[in-house]
N, C-alpha and C. Protein backbone atom coordinates (compact mmCIF):
# COMPACT_ATOMS: atom_id res chain seq x y z
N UNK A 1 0.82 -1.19 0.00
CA UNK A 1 0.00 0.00 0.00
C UNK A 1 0.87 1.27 0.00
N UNK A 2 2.22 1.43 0.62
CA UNK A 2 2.50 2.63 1.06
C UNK A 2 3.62 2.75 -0.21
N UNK A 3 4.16 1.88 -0.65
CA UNK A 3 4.36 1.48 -2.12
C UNK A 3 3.62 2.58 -3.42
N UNK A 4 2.51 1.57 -3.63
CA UNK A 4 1.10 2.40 -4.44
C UNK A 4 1.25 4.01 -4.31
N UNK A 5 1.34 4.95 -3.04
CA UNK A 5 1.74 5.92 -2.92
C UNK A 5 2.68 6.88 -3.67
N UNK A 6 3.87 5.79 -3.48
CA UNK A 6 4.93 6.21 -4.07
C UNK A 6 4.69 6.68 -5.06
N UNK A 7 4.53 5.52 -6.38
CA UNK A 7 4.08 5.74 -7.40
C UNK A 7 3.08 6.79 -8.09
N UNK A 8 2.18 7.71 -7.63
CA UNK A 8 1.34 8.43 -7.34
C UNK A 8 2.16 9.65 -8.38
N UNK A 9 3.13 10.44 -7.50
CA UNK A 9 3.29 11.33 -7.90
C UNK A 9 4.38 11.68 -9.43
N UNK A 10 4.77 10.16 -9.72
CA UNK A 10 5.48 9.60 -11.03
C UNK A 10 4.85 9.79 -12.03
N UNK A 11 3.32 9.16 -11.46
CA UNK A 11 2.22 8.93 -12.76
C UNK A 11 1.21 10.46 -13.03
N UNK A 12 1.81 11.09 -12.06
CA UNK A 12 1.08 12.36 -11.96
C UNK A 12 2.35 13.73 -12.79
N UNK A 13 3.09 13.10 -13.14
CA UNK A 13 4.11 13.85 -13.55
C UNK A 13 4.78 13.26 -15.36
N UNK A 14 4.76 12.26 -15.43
CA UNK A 14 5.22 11.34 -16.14
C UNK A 14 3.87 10.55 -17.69
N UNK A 15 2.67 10.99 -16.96
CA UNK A 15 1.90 10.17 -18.03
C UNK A 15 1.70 11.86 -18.62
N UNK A 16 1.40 12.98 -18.22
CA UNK A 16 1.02 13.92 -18.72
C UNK A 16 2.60 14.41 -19.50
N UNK A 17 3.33 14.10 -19.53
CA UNK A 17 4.57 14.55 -20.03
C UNK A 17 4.58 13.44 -21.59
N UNK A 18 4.15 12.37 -21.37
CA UNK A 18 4.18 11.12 -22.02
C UNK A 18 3.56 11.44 -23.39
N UNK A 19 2.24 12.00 -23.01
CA UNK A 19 0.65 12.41 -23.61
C UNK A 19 1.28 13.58 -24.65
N UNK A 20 1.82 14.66 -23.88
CA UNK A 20 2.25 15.43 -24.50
C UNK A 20 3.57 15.33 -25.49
N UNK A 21 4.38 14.40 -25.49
CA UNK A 21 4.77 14.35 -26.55
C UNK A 21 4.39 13.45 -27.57
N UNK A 22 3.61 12.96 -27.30
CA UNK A 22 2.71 12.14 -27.78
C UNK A 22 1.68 13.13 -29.38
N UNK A 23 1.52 13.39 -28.40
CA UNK A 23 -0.02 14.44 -28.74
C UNK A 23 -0.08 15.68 -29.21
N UNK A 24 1.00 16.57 -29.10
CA UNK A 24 1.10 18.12 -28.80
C UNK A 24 1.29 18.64 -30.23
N UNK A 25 1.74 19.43 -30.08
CA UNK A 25 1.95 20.63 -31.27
C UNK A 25 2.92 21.14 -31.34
N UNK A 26 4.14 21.44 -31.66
CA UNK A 26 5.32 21.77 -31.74
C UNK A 26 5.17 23.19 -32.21
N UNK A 27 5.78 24.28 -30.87
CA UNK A 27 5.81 25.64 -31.06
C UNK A 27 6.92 26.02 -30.70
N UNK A 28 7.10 27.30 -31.06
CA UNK A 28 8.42 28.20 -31.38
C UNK A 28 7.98 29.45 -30.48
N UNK A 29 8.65 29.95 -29.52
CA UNK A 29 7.75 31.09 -28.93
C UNK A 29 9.09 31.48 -28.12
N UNK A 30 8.97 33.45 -28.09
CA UNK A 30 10.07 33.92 -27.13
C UNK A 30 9.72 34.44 -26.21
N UNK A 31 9.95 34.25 -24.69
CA UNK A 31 9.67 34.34 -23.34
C UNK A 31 10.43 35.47 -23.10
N UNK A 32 10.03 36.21 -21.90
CA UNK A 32 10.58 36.95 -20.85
C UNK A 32 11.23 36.75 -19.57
N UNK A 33 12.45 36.32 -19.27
CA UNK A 33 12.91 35.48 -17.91
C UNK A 33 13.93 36.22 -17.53
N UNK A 34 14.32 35.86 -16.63
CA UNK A 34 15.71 36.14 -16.02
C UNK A 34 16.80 35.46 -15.88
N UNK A 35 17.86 35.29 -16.03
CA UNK A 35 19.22 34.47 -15.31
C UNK A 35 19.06 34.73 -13.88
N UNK A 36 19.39 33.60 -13.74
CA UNK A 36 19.70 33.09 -12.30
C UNK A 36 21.25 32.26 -11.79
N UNK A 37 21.56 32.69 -10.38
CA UNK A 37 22.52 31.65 -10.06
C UNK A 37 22.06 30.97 -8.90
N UNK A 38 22.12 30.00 -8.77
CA UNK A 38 21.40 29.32 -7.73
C UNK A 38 22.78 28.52 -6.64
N UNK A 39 22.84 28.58 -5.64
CA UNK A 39 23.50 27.55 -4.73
C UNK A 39 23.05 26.98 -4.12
N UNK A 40 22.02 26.22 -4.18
CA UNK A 40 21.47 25.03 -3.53
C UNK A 40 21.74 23.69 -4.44
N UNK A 41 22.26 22.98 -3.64
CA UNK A 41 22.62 21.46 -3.54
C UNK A 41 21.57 20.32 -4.76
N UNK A 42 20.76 20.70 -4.41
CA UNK A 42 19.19 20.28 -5.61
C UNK A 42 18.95 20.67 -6.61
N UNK A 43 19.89 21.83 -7.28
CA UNK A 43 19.38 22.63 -8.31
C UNK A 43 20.48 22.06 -9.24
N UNK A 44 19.97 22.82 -10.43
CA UNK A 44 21.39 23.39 -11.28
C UNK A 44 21.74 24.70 -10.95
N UNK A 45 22.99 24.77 -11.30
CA UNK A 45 23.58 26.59 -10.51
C UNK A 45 23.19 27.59 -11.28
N UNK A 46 22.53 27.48 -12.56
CA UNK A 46 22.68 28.99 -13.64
C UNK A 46 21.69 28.21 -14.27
N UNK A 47 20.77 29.07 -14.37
CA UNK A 47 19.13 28.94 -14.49
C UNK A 47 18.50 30.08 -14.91
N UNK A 48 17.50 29.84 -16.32
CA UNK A 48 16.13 31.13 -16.66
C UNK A 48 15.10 30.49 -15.55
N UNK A 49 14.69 31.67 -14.86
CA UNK A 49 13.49 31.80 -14.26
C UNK A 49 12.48 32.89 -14.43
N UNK A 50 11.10 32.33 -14.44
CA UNK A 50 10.12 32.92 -15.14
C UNK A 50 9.69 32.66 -16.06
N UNK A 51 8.92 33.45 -17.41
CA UNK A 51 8.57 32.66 -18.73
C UNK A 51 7.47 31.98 -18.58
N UNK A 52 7.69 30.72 -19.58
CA UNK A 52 6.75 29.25 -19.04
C UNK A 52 7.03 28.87 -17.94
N UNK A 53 8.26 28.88 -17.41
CA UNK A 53 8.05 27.94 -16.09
C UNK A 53 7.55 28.61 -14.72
N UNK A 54 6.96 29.70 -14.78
CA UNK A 54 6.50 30.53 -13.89
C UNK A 54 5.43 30.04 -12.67
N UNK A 55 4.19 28.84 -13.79
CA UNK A 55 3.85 28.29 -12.66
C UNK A 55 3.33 27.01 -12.84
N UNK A 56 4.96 26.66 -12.98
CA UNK A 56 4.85 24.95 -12.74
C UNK A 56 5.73 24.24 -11.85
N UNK A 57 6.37 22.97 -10.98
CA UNK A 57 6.74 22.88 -10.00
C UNK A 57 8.18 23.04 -9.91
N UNK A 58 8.85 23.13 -11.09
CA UNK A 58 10.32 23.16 -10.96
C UNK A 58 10.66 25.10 -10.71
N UNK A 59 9.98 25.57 -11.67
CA UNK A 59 9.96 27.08 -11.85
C UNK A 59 11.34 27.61 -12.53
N UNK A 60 12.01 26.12 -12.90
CA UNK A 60 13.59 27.08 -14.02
C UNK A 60 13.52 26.19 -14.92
N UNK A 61 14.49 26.65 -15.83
CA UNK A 61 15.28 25.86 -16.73
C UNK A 61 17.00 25.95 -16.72
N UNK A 62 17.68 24.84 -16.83
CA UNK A 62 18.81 25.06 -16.32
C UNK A 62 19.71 25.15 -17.33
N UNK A 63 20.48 26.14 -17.91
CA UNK A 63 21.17 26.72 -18.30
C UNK A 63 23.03 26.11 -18.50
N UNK A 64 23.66 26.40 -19.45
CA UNK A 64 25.60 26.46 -19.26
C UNK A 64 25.88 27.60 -18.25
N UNK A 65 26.97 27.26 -17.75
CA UNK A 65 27.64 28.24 -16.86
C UNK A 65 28.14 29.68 -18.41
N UNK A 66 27.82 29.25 -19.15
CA UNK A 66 28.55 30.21 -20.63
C UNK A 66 27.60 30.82 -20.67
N UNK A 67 26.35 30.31 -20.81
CA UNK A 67 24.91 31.44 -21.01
C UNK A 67 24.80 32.04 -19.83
N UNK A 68 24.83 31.56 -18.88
CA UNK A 68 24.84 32.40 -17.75
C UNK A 68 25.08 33.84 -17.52
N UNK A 69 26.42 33.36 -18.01
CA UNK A 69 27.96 34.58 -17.60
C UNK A 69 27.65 35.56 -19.01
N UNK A 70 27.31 35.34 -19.80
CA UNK A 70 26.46 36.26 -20.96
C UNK A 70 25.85 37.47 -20.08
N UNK A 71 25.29 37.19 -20.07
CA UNK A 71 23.60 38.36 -19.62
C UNK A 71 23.54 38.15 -17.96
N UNK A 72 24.43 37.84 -16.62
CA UNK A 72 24.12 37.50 -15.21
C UNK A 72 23.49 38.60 -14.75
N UNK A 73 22.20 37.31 -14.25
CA UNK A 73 21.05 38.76 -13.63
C UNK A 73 20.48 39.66 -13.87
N UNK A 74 20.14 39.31 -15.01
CA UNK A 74 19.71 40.38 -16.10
C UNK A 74 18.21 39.62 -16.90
N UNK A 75 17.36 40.62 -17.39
CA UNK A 75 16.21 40.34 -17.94
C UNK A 75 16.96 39.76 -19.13
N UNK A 76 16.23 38.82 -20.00
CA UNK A 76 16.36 38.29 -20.96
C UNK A 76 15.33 37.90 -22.00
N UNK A 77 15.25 37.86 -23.29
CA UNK A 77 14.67 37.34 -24.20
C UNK A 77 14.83 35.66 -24.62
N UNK A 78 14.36 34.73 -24.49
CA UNK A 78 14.45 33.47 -24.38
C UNK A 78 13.58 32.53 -25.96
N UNK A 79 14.58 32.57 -26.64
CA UNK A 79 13.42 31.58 -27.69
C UNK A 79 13.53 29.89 -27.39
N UNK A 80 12.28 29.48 -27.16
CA UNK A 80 11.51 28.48 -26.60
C UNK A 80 11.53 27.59 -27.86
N UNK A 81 12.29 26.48 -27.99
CA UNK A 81 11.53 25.77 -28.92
C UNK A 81 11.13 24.22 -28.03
N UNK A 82 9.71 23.49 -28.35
CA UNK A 82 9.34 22.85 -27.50
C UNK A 82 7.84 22.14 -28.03
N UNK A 83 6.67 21.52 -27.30
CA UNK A 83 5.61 20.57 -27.68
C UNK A 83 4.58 21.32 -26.41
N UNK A 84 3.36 21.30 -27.20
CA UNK A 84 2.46 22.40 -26.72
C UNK A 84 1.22 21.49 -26.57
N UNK A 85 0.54 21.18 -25.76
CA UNK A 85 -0.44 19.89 -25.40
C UNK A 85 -1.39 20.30 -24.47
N UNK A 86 -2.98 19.80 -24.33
CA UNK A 86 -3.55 20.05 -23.55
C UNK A 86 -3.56 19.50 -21.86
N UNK A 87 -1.88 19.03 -21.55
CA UNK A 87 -1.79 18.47 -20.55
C UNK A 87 -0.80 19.32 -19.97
N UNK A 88 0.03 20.29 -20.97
CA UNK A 88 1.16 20.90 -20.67
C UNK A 88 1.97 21.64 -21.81
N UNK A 89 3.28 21.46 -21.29
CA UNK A 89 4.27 21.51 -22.34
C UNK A 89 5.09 20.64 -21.93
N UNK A 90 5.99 21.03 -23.01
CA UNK A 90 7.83 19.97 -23.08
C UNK A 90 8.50 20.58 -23.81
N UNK A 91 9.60 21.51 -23.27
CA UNK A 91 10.23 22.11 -24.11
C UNK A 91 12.01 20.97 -24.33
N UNK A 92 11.72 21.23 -25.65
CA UNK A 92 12.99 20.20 -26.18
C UNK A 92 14.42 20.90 -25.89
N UNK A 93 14.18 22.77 -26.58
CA UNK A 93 15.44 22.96 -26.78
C UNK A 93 15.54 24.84 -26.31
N UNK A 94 16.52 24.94 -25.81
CA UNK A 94 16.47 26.76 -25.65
C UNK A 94 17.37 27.30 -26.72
N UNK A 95 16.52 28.14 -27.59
CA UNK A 95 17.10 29.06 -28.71
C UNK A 95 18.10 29.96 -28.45
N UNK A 96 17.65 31.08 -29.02
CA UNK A 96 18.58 32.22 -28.56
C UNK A 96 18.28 32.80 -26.86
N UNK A 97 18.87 33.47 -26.37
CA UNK A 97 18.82 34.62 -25.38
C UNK A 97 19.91 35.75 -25.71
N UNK A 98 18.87 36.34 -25.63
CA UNK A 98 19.34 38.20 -25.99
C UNK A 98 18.93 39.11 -24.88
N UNK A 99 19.38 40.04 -24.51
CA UNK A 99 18.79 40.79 -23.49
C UNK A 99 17.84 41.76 -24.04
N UNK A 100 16.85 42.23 -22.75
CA UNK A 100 16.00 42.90 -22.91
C UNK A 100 16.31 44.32 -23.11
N UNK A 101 16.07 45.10 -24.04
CA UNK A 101 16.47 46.08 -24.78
C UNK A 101 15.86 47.01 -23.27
N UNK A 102 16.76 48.20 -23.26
CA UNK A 102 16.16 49.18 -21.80
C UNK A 102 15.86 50.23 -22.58
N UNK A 103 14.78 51.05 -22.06
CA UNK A 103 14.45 52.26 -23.04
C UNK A 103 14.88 53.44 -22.56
């Protein structure tokens, strides 16, 4: 039983990810995020946050220490390429990042 549990939050993460590449639509789209450096033990260290992943459970995407050191801490332009589904997304690949032009 406490087993069965386990499994729970796999199939709650894993069949909708499944579905969607399965199923989805393959889109091209450029986000608004930020660089990040992160030092926690669980993460990756140099991370876009915001964008799509704004409110879903991871909330980054993890990044080269090279893109990072580009643009650190700084707004960014992010092209998204990825699978677009009524369960979610799945992004395959991160395009360009350019910074956000200041007026």
């Amino acid at each position: 039983m406490i087993l069965a549990f386990a499994y729970v939050p796999v199939l709650t993460k894993t069949l909708p990810y499944l579905i969607t590449l399965a199923a989805g639509e393959q889109f091209q789209q450029d986000f608004r995020m930020w660089t990040d450096r992160s030092y926690g033990r669980r993460e990756c260290g140099y991370q876009l946050i915001g964008g799509p992943m704004g409110e879903i459970f991871s909330s980054h995407l993890c990044v080269s220490e090279e893109a990072y050191y580009r643009f650190p801490d700084l707004q960014v332009t992010v092209g998204v390429v990825g699978r677009r589904g009524p369960l979610g997304m799945s992004v395959d690949r991160i395009g360009s990042i350019e910074p956000v032009a200041q007026p």
